[in-house]
Protein backbone atom coordinates (compact mmCIF):
# COMPACT_ATOMS: atom_id res chain seq x y z
CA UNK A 1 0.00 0.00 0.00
CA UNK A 2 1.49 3.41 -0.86
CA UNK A 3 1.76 6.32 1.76
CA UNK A 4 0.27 9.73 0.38
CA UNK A 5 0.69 12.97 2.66
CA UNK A 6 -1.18 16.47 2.31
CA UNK A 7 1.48 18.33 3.37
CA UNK A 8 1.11 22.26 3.96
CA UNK A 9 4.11 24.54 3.03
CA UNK A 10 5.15 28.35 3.42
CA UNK A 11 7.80 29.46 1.15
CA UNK A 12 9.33 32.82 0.45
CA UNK A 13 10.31 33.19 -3.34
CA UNK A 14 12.47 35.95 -4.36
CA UNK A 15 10.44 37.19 -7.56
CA UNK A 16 13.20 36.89 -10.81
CA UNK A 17 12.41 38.07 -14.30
CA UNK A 18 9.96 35.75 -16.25
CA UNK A 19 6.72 33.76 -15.56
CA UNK A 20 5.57 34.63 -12.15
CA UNK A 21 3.73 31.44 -12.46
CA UNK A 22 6.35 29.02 -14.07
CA UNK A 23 8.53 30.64 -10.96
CA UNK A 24 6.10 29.66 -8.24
CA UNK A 25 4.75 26.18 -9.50
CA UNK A 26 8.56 25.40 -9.69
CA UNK A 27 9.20 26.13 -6.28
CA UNK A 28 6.58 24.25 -4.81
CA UNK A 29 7.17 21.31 -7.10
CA UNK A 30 9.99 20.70 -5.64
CA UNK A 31 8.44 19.87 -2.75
CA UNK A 32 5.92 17.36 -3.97
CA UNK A 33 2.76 17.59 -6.69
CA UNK A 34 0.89 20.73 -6.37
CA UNK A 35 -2.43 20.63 -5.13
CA UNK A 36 -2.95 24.03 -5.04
CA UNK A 37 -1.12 27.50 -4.02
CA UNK A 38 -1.49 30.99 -3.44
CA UNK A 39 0.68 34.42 -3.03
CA UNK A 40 -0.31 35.60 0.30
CA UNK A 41 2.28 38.46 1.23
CA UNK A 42 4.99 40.55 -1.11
CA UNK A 43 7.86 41.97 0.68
CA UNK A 44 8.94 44.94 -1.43
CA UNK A 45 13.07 45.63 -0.66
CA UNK A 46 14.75 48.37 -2.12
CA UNK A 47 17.25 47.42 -4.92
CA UNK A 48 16.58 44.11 -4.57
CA UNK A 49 13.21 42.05 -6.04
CA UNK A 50 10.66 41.57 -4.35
CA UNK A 51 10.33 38.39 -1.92
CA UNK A 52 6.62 36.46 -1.95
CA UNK A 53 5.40 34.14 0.58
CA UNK A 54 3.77 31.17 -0.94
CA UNK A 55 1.58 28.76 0.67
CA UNK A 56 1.18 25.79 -0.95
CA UNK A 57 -0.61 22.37 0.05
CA UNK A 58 1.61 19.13 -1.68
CA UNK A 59 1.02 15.64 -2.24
CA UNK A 60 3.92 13.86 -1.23
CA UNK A 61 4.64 10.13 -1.53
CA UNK A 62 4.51 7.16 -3.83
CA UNK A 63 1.17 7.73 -5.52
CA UNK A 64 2.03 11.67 -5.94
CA UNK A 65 4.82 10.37 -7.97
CA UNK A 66 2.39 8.90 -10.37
CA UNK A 67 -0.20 11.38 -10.32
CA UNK A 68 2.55 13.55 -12.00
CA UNK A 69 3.60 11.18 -14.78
């Protein structure tokens, strides 16, 4: 039997030139197949981009692994 998780997960992104959206779903890949995920806060720095906080729910395991296939 396979173990699937719903795992929550807060991020902060530094925002690069680009898809804002390839950018994010890339980040949270990384941590599992994205259920879903949302920008929630943007940190604006001076000279420097700006930094988002992402919070993301994942499916993590075996059978996430196939879902993304």
């Amino acid at each position: 039997m396979s173990s699937v998780q719903l795992l929550p997960l807060l991020l902060q992104l530094e925002r690069q030139s680009g898809s804002l959206r390839a950018q994010v779903e890339a980040a949270v890949r990384a941590h599992g197949t994205p259920l879903r995920w949302a920008i929630t806060a943007v940190q604006h720095r001076p000279e420097q981009p700006p930094l988002l906080q992402i919070e993301a729910v994942v499916l993590s395991g075996v059978a996430a692994e196939v879902v993304d296939a």
